[in-house]
Protein backbone atom coordinates (compact mmCIF):
# COMPACT_ATOMS: atom_id res chain seq x y z
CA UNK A 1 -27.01 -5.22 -18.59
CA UNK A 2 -27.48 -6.47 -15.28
CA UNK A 3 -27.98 -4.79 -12.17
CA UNK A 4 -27.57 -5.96 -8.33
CA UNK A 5 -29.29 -5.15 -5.75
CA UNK A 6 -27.76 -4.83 -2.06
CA UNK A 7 -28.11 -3.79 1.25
CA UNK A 8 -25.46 -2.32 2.55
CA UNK A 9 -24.34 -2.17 6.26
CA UNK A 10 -21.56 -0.40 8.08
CA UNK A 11 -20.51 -1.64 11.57
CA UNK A 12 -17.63 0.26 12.82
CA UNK A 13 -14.60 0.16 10.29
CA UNK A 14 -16.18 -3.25 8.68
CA UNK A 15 -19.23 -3.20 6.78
CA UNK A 16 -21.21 -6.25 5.11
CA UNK A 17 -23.20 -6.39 1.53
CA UNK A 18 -25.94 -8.42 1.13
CA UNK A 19 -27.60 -9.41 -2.06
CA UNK A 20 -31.75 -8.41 -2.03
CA UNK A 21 -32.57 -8.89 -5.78
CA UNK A 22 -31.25 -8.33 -9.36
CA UNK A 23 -32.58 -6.70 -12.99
CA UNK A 24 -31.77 -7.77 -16.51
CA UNK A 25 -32.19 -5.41 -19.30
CA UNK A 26 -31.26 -5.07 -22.67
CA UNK A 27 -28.97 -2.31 -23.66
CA UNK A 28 -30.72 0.14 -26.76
CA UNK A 29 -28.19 2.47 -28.27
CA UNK A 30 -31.64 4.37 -28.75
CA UNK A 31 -32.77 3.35 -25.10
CA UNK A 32 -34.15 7.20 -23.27
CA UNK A 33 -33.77 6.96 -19.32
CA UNK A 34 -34.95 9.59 -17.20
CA UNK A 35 -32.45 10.92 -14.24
CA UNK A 36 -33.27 10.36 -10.70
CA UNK A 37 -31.25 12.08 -7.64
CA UNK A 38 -29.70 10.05 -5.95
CA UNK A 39 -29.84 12.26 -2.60
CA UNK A 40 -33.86 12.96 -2.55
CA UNK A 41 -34.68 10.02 -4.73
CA UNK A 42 -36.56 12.72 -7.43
CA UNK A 43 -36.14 12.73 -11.16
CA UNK A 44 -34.30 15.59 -12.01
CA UNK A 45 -36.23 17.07 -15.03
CA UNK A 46 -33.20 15.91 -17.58
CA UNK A 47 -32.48 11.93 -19.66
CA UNK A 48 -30.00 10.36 -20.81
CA UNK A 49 -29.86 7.82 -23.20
CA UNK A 50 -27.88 4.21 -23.21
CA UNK A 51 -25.66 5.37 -25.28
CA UNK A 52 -24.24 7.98 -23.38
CA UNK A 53 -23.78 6.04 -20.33
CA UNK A 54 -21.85 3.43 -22.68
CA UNK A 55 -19.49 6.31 -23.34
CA UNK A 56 -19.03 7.98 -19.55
CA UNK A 57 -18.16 4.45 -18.45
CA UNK A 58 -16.33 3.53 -21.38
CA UNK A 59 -14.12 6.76 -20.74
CA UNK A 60 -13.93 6.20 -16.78
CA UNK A 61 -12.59 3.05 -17.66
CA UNK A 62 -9.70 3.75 -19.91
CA UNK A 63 -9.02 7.29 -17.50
CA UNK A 64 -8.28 4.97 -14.50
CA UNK A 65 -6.28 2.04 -16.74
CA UNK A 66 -4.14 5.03 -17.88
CA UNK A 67 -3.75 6.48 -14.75
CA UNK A 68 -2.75 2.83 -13.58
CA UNK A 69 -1.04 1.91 -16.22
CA UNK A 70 1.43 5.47 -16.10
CA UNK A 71 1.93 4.40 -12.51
């Protein structure tokens, strides 16, 4: 996995991204993650493992190439 890191700015209708840093992980079917909100920035009590996020972007995925692909 890899994971960039950017600041993002809005001016007016444009807005500019701007690389600040990167991570490189390993995925772990058996890999435990705990969940952080994004609003307040506080874990939420609940995990998740790799595994499951696999899945939820696995299905996103193939949701929007149907929905593209029906078009």
């Amino acid at each position: 996995m890899a994971f960039l890191e950017e600041r993002f700015i809005e001016l007016g209708a444009d807005s500019v991204a701007r690389p600040t840093g990167s991570i490189q992980a390993s995925f772990r079917a058996d890999g435990v993650f705990p969940l952080i909100n994004p609003g307040t920035g506080e874990p939420t009590g609940d995990t998740m493992t790799h595994q499951q996020v696999y899945a939820v972007l696995y299905s996103l995925y193939i949701s929007e190439a149907l929905a593209r692909d029906a078009a």
